[in-house]
C-alpha atoms as a PDB file:
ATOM      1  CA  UNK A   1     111.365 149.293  34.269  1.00  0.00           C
ATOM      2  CA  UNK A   2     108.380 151.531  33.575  1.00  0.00           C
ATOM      3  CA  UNK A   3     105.767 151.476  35.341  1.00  0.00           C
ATOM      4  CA  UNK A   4     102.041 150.865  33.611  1.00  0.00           C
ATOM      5  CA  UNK A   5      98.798 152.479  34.522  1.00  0.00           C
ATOM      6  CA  UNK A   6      96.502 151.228  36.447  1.00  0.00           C
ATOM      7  CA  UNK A   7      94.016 151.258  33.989  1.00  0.00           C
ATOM      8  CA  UNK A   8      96.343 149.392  31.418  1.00  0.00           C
ATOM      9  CA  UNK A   9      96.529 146.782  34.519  1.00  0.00           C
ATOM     10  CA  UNK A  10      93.298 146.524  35.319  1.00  0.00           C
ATOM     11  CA  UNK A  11      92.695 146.032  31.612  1.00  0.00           C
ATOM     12  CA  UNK A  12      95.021 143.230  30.946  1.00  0.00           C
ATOM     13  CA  UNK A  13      93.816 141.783  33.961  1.00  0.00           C
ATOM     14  CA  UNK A  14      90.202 141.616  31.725  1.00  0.00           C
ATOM     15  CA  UNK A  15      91.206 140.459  29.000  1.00  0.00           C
ATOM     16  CA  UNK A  16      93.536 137.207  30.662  1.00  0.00           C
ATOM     17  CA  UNK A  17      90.136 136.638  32.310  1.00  0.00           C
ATOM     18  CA  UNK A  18      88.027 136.933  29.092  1.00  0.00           C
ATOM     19  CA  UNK A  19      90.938 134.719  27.153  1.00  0.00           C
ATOM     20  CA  UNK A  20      90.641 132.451  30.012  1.00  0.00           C
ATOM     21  CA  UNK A  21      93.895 132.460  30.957  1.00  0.00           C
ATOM     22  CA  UNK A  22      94.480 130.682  34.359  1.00  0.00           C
ATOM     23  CA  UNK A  23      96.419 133.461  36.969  1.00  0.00           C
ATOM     24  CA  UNK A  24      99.122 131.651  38.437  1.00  0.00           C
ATOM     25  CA  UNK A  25      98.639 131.445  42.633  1.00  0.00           C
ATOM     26  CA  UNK A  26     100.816 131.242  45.080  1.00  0.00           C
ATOM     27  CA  UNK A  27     102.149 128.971  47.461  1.00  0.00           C
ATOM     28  CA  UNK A  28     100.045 130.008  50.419  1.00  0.00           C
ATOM     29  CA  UNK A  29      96.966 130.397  48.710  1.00  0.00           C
ATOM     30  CA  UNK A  30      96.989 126.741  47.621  1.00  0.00           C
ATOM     31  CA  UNK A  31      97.940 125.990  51.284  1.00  0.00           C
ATOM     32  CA  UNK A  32      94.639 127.955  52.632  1.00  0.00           C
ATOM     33  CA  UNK A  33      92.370 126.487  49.749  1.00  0.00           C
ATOM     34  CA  UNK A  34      93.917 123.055  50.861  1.00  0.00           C
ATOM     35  CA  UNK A  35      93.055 123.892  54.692  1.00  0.00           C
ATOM     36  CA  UNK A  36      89.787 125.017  53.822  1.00  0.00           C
ATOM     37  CA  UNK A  37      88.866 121.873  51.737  1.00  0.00           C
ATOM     38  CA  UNK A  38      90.023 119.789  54.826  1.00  0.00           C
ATOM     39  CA  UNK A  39      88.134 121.562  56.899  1.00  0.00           C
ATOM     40  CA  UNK A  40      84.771 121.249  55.066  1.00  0.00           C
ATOM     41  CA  UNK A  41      85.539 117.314  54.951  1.00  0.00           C
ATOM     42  CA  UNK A  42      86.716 117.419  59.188  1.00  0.00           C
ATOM     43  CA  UNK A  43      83.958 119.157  61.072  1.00  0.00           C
ATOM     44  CA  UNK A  44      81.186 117.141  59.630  1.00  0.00           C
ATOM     45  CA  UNK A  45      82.638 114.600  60.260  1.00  0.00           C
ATOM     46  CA  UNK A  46      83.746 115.020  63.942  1.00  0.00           C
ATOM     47  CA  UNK A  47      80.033 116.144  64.195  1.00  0.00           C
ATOM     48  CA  UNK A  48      78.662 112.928  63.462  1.00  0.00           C
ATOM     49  CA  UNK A  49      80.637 111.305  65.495  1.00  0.00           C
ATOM     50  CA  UNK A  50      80.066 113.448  68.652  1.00  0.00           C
ATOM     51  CA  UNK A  51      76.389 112.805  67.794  1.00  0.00           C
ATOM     52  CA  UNK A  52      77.046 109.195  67.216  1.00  0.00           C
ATOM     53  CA  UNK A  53      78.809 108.713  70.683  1.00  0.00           C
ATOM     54  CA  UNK A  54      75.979 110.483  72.351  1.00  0.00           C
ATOM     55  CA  UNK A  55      73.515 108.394  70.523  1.00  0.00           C
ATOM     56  CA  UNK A  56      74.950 105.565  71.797  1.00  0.00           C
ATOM     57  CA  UNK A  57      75.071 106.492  74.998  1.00  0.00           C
ATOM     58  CA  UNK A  58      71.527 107.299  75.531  1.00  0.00           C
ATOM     59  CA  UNK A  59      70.516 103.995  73.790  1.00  0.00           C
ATOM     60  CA  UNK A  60      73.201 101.494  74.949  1.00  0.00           C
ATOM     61  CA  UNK A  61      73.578 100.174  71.207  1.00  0.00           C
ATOM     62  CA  UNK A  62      77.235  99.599  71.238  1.00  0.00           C
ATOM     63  CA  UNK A  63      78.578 101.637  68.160  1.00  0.00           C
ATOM     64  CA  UNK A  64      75.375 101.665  65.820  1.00  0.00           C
ATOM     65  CA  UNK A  65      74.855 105.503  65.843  1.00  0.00           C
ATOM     66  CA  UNK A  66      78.750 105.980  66.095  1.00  0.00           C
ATOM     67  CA  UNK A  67      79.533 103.939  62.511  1.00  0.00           C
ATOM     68  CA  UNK A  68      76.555 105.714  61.015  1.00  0.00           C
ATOM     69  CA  UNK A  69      76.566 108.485  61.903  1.00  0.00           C
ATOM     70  CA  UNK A  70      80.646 109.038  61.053  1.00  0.00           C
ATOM     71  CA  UNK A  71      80.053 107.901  57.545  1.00  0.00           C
ATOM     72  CA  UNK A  72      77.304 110.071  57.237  1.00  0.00           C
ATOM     73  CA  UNK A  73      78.965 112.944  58.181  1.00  0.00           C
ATOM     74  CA  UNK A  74      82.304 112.329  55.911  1.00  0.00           C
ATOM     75  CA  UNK A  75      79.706 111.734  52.806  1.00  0.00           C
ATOM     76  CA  UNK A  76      78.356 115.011  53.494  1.00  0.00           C
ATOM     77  CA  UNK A  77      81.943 116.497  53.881  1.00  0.00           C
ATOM     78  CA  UNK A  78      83.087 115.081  51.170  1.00  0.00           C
ATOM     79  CA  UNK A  79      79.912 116.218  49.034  1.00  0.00           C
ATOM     80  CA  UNK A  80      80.416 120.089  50.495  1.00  0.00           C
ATOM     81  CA  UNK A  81      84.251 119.637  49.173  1.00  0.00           C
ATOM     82  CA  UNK A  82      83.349 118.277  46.152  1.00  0.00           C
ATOM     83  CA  UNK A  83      80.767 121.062  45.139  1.00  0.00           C
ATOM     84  CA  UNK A  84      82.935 123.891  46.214  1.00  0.00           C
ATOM     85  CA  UNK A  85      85.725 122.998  43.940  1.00  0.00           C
ATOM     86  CA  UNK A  86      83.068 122.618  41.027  1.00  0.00           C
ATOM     87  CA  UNK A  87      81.210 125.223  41.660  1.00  0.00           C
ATOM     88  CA  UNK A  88      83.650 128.339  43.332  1.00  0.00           C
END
Protein backbone atom coordinates (compact mmCIF):
# COMPACT_ATOMS: atom_id res chain seq x y z
CA UNK A 1 0.00 0.00 0.00
CA UNK A 2 1.41 3.41 -0.89
CA UNK A 3 0.83 5.99 0.83
CA UNK A 4 -0.76 9.40 -0.91
CA UNK A 5 0.08 12.97 -0.17
CA UNK A 6 -1.57 14.96 1.80
CA UNK A 7 -2.29 17.30 -0.69
CA UNK A 8 -3.70 14.51 -3.09
CA UNK A 9 -5.99 13.81 0.18
CA UNK A 10 -6.97 16.90 0.94
CA UNK A 11 -7.82 17.25 -2.73
CA UNK A 12 -10.01 14.30 -3.17
CA UNK A 13 -11.52 15.23 -0.08
CA UNK A 14 -12.69 18.62 -2.36
CA UNK A 15 -13.74 17.28 -4.98
CA UNK A 16 -16.22 14.30 -3.06
CA UNK A 17 -17.49 17.51 -1.44
CA UNK A 18 -17.91 19.53 -4.70
CA UNK A 19 -19.48 16.11 -6.44
CA UNK A 20 -21.57 15.95 -3.44
CA UNK A 21 -20.72 12.82 -2.44
CA UNK A 22 -22.09 11.94 1.08
CA UNK A 23 -18.77 10.81 3.53
CA UNK A 24 -19.78 7.80 5.16
CA UNK A 25 -19.83 8.35 9.35
CA UNK A 26 -19.35 6.27 11.84
CA UNK A 27 -21.08 4.51 14.39
CA UNK A 28 -20.40 6.89 17.24
CA UNK A 29 -20.87 9.92 15.46
CA UNK A 30 -24.48 8.99 14.62
CA UNK A 31 -24.75 8.00 18.34
CA UNK A 32 -23.56 11.72 19.50
CA UNK A 33 -25.70 13.47 16.68
CA UNK A 34 -28.59 11.19 18.05
CA UNK A 35 -27.74 12.35 21.80
CA UNK A 36 -27.50 15.76 20.81
CA UNK A 37 -30.89 15.84 18.92
CA UNK A 38 -32.44 14.31 22.17
CA UNK A 39 -31.05 16.64 24.08
CA UNK A 40 -32.28 19.77 22.22
CA UNK A 41 -35.91 18.08 22.39
CA UNK A 42 -35.26 17.10 26.63
CA UNK A 43 -34.12 20.25 28.34
CA UNK A 44 -36.83 22.41 27.00
CA UNK A 45 -38.91 20.41 27.82
CA UNK A 46 -38.00 19.56 31.48
CA UNK A 47 -37.79 23.44 31.60
CA UNK A 48 -41.28 23.97 31.06
CA UNK A 49 -42.26 21.73 33.23
CA UNK A 50 -40.12 22.90 36.23
CA UNK A 51 -41.68 26.29 35.36
CA UNK A 52 -45.06 24.77 35.04
CA UNK A 53 -44.88 23.05 38.56
CA UNK A 54 -43.75 26.28 40.05
CA UNK A 55 -46.48 28.11 38.33
CA UNK A 56 -48.79 26.08 39.82
CA UNK A 57 -47.67 26.29 42.95
CA UNK A 58 -47.71 29.94 43.37
CA UNK A 59 -51.26 30.07 41.84
CA UNK A 60 -52.96 26.91 43.21
CA UNK A 61 -54.38 26.11 39.57
CA UNK A 62 -54.06 22.42 39.70
CA UNK A 63 -51.95 21.51 36.52
CA UNK A 64 -52.84 24.55 34.13
CA UNK A 65 -49.25 25.97 33.88
CA UNK A 66 -47.83 22.31 34.16
CA UNK A 67 -49.84 20.95 30.74
CA UNK A 68 -48.93 24.22 29.08
CA UNK A 69 -46.19 24.90 29.78
CA UNK A 70 -44.72 21.04 28.96
CA UNK A 71 -46.19 21.23 25.53
CA UNK A 72 -44.77 24.41 25.03
CA UNK A 73 -41.52 23.52 25.80
CA UNK A 74 -41.46 20.05 23.63
CA UNK A 75 -42.85 22.33 20.53
CA UNK A 76 -39.96 24.45 20.97
CA UNK A 77 -37.63 21.34 21.32
CA UNK A 78 -38.90 19.80 18.73
CA UNK A 79 -38.69 23.09 16.47
CA UNK A 80 -34.73 23.57 17.67
CA UNK A 81 -34.33 19.70 16.44
CA UNK A 82 -36.05 20.15 13.51
CA UNK A 83 -34.04 23.29 12.27
CA UNK A 84 -30.71 21.90 13.18
CA UNK A 85 -31.04 18.90 11.02
CA UNK A 86 -32.23 21.30 8.10
CA UNK A 87 -30.12 23.74 8.52
CA UNK A 88 -26.41 22.17 10.02
Amino acid sequence: MTKQPLSDKIAARQRQRDEGVAEERSFFRGLAVAGGLGWMIVLPTLAGLALGRWLDGLFASGITWTGALLMAGLALGCRWAWSRIHHP
